[in-house]
N, C-alpha and C. Protein backbone atom coordinates (compact mmCIF):
# COMPACT_ATOMS: atom_id res chain seq x y z
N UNK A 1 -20.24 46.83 -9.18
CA UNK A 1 -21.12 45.68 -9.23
C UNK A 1 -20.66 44.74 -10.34
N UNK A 2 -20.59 43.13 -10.01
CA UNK A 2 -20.35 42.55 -11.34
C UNK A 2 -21.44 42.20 -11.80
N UNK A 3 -21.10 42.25 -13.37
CA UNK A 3 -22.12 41.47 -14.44
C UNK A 3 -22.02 40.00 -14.13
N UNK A 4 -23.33 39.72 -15.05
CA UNK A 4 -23.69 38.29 -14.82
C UNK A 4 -22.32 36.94 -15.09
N UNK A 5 -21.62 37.72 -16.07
CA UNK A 5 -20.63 36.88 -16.81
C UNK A 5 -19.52 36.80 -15.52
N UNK A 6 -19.69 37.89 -15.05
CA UNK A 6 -18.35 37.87 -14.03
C UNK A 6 -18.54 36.74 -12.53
N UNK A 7 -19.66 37.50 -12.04
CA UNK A 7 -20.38 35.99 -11.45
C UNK A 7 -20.30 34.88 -11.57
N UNK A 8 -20.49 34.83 -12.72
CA UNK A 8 -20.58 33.03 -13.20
C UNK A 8 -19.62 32.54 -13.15
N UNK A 9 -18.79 33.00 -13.69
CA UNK A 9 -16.84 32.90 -13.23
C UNK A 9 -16.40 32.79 -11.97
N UNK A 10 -16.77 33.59 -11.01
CA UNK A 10 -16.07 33.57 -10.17
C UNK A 10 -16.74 32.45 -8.92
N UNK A 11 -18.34 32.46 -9.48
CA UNK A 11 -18.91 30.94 -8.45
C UNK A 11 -18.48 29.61 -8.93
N UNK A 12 -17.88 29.76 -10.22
CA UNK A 12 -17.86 28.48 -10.50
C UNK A 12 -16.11 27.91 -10.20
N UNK A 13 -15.43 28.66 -10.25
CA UNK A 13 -14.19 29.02 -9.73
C UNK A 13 -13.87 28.63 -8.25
N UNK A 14 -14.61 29.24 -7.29
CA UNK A 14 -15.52 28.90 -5.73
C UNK A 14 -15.79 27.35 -5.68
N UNK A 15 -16.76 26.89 -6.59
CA UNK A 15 -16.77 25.51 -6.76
C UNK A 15 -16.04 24.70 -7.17
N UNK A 16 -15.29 25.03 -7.73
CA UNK A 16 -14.09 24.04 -8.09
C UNK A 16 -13.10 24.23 -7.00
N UNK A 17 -12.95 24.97 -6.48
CA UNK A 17 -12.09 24.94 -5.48
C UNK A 17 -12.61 24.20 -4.32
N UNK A 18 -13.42 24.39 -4.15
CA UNK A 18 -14.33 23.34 -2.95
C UNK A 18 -14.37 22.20 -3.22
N UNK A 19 -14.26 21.83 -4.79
CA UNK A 19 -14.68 20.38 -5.18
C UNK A 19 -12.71 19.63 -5.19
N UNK A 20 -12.09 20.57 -5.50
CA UNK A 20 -10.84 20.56 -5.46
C UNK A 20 -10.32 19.89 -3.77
N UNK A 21 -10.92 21.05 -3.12
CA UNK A 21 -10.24 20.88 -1.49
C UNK A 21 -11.17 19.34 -0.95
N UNK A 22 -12.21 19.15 -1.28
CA UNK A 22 -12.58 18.23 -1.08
C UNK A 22 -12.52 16.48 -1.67
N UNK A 23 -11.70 16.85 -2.69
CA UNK A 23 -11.28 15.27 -2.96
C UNK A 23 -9.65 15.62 -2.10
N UNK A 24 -9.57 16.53 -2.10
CA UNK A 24 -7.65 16.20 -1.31
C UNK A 24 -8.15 15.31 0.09
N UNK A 25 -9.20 16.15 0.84
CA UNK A 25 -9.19 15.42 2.16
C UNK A 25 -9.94 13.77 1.68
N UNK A 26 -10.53 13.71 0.73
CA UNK A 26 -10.83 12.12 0.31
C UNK A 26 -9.36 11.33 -0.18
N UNK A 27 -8.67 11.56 -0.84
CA UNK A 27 -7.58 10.99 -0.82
C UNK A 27 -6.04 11.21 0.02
N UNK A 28 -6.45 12.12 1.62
CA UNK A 28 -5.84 11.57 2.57
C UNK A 28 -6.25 10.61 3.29
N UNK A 29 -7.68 10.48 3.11
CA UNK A 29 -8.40 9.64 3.91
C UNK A 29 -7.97 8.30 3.32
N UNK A 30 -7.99 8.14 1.74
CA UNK A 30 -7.40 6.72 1.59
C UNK A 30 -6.07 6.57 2.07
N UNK A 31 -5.57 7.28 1.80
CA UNK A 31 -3.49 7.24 1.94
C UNK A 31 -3.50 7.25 3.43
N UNK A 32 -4.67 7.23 4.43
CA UNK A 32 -4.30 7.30 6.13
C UNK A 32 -4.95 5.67 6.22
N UNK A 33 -5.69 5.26 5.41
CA UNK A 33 -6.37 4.24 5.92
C UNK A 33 -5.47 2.50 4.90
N UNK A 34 -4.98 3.00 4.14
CA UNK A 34 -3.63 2.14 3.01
C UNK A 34 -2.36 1.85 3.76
N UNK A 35 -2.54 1.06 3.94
CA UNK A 35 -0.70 0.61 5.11
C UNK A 35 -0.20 -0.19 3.82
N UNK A 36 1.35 -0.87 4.95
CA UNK A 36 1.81 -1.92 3.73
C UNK A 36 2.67 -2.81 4.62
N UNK A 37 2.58 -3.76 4.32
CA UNK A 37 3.39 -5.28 4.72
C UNK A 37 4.88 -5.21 4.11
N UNK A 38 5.63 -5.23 5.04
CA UNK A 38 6.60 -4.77 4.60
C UNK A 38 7.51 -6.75 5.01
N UNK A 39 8.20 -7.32 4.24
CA UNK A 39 9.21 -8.57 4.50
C UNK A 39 10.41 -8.03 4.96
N UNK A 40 11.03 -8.69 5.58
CA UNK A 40 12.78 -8.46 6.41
C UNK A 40 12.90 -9.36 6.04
N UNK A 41 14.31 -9.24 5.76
CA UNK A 41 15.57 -10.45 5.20
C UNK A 41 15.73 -10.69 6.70
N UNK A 42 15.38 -12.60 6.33
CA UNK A 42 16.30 -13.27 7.46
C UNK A 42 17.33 -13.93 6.95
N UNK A 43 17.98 -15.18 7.74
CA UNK A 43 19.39 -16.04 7.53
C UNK A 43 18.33 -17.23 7.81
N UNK A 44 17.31 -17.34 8.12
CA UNK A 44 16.24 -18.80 8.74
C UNK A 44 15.29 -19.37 7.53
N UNK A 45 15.24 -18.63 6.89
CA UNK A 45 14.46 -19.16 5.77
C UNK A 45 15.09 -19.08 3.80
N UNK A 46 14.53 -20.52 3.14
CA UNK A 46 15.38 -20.06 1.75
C UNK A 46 14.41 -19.64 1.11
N UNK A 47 15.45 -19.49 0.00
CA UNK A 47 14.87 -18.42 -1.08
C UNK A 47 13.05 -19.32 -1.52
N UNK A 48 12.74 -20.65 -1.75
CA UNK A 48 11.89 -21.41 -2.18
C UNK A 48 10.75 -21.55 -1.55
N UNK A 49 11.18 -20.99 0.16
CA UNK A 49 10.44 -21.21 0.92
C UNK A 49 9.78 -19.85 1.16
N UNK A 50 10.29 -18.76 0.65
CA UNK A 50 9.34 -17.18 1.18
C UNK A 50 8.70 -17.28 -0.18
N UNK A 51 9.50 -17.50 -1.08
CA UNK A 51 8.77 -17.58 -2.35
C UNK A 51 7.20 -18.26 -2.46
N UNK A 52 7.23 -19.38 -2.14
CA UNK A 52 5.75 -20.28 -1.82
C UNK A 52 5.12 -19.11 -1.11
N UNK A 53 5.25 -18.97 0.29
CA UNK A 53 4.54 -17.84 1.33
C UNK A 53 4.28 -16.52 0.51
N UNK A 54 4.68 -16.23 -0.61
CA UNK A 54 4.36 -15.27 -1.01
C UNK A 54 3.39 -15.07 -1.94
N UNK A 55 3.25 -16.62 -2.78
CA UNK A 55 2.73 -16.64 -3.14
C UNK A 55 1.33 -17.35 -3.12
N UNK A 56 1.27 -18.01 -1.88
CA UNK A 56 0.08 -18.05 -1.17
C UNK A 56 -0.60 -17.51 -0.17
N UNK A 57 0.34 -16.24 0.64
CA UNK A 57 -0.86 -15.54 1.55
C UNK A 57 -0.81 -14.33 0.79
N UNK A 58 0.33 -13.91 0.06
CA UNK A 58 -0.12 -12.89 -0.81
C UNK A 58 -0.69 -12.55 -2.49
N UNK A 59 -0.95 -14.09 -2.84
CA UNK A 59 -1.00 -14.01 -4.18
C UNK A 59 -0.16 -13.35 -5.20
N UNK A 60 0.80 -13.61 -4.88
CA UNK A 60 1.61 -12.89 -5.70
C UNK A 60 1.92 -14.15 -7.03
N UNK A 61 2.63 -13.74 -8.10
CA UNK A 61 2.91 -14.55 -9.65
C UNK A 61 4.16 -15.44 -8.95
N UNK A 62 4.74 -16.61 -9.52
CA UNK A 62 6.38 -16.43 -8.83
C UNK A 62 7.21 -15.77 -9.06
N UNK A 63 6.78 -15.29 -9.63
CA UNK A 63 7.56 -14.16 -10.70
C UNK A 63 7.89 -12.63 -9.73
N UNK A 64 6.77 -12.04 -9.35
CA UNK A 64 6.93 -11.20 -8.43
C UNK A 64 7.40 -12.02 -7.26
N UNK A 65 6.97 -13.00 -7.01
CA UNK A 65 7.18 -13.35 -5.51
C UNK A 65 9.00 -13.87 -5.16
N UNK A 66 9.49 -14.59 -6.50
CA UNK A 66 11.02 -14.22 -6.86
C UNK A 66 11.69 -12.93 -6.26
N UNK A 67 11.04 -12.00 -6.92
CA UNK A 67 11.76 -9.98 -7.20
C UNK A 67 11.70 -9.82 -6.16
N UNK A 68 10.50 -10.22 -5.11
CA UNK A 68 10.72 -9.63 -3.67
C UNK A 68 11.25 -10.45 -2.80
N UNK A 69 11.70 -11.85 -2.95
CA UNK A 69 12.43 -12.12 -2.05
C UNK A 69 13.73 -11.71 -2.38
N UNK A 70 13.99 -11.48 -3.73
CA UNK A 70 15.99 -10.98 -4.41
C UNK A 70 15.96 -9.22 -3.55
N UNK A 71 14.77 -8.55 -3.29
CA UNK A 71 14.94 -7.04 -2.97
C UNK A 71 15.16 -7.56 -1.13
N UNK A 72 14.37 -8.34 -1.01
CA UNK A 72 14.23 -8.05 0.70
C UNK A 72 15.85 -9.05 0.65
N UNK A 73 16.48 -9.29 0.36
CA UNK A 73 17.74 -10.49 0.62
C UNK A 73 18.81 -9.64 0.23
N UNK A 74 18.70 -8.22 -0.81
CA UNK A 74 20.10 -7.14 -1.25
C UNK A 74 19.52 -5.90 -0.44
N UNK A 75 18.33 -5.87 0.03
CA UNK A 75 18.01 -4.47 0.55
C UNK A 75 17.74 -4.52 1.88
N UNK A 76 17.64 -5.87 2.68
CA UNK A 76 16.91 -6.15 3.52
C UNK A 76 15.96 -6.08 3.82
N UNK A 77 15.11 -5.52 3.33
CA UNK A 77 13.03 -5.53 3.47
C UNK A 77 13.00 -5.02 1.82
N UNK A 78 11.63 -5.55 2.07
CA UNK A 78 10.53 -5.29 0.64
C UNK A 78 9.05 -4.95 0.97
N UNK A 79 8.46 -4.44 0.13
CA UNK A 79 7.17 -4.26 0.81
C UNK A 79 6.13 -4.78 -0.48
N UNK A 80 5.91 -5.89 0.64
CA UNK A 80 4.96 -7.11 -0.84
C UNK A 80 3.98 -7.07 -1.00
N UNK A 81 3.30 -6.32 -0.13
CA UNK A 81 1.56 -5.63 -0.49
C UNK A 81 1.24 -4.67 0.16
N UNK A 82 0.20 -3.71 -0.48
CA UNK A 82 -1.06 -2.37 0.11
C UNK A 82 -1.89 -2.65 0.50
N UNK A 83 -2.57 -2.20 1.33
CA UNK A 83 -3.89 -2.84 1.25
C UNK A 83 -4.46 -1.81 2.84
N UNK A 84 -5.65 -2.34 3.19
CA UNK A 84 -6.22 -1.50 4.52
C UNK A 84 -5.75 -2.36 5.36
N UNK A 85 -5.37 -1.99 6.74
CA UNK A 85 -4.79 -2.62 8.26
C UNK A 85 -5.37 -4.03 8.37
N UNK A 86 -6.40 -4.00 8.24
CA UNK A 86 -7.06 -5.36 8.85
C UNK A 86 -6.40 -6.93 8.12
N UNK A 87 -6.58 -6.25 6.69
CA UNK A 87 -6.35 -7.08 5.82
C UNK A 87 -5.09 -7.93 6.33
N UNK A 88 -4.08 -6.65 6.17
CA UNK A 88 -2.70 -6.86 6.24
C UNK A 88 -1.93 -7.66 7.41
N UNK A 89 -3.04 -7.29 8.67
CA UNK A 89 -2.66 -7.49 9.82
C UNK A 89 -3.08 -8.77 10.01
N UNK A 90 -3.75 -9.64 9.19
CA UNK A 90 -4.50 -10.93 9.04
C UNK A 90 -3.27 -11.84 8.04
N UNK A 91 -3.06 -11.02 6.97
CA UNK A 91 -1.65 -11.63 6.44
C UNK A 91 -0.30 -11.91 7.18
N UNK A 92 -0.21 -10.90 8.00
CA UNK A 92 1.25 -10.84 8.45
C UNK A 92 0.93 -12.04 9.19
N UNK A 93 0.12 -11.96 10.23
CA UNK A 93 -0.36 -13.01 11.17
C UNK A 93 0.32 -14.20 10.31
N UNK A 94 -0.25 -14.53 9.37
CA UNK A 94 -0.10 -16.34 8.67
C UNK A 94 1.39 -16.10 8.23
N UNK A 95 2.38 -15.00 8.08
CA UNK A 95 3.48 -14.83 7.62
C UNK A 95 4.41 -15.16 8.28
N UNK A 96 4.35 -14.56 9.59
CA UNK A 96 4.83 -14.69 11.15
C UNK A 96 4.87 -15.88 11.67
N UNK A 97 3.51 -16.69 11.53
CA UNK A 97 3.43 -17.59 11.93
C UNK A 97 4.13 -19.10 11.76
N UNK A 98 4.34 -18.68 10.30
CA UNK A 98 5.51 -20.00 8.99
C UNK A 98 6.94 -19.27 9.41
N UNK A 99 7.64 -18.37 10.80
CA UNK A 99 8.25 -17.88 10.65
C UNK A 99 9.58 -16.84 9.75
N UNK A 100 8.60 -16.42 8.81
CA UNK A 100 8.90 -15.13 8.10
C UNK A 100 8.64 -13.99 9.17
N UNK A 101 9.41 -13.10 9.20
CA UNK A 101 9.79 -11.62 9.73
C UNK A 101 9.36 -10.45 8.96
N UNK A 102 7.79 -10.18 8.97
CA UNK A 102 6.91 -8.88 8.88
C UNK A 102 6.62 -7.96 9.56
N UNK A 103 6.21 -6.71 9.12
CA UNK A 103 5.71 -5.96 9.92
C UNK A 103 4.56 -5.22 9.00
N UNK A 104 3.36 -4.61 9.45
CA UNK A 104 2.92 -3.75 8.64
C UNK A 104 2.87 -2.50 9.27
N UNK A 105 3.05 -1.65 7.85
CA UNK A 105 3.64 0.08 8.44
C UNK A 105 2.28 0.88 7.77
């Protein structure tokens, strides 16, 4: 039989593990519901011109919005924001549309 002390240990142990297993499935749930907008290097647009777009449908500084057009132009894509689907899928839209080449993943 256990003593009280041993009990207490081992429910609370029980509970942390439950409280444990239960933020994992809360933060798959964010990481399933978090996409990302990802830019492709084209040859159709300059450097001045994704730069602006970046920094008006994505708010980005020019500063960042610079870094990711120099990554998506030596790496061929960049991924210029997180965010939930809807969002993103509302950005790409206005991205696409000024013919920049997005996708969100």
């Amino acid at each position: 039989m256990l003593s009280n002390c041993e009990h207490w240990t081992f429910s609370n142990t029980f509970e942390a593990m439950s409280t444990q297993e239960q933020l994992k499935v809360e933060q798959q749930t964010v990481l399933q519901q978090e996409r990302s907008l990802v830019l492709f290097n084209d040859h159709e647009n300059s450097f001045d011109f994704v730069i602006d777009v970046l920094c008006a449908v994505c708010e980005h500084s020019e500063e960042q919005a610079e870094q990711c057009a120099w990554i998506t132009h030596y790496k061929g894509k960049c991924q210029v924001l997180t965010g939930e689907i809807e969002e993103l899928t509302h950005k790409a839209t206005l991205m696409s549309d000024v013919g920049l080449t997005v996708e969100v993943q």
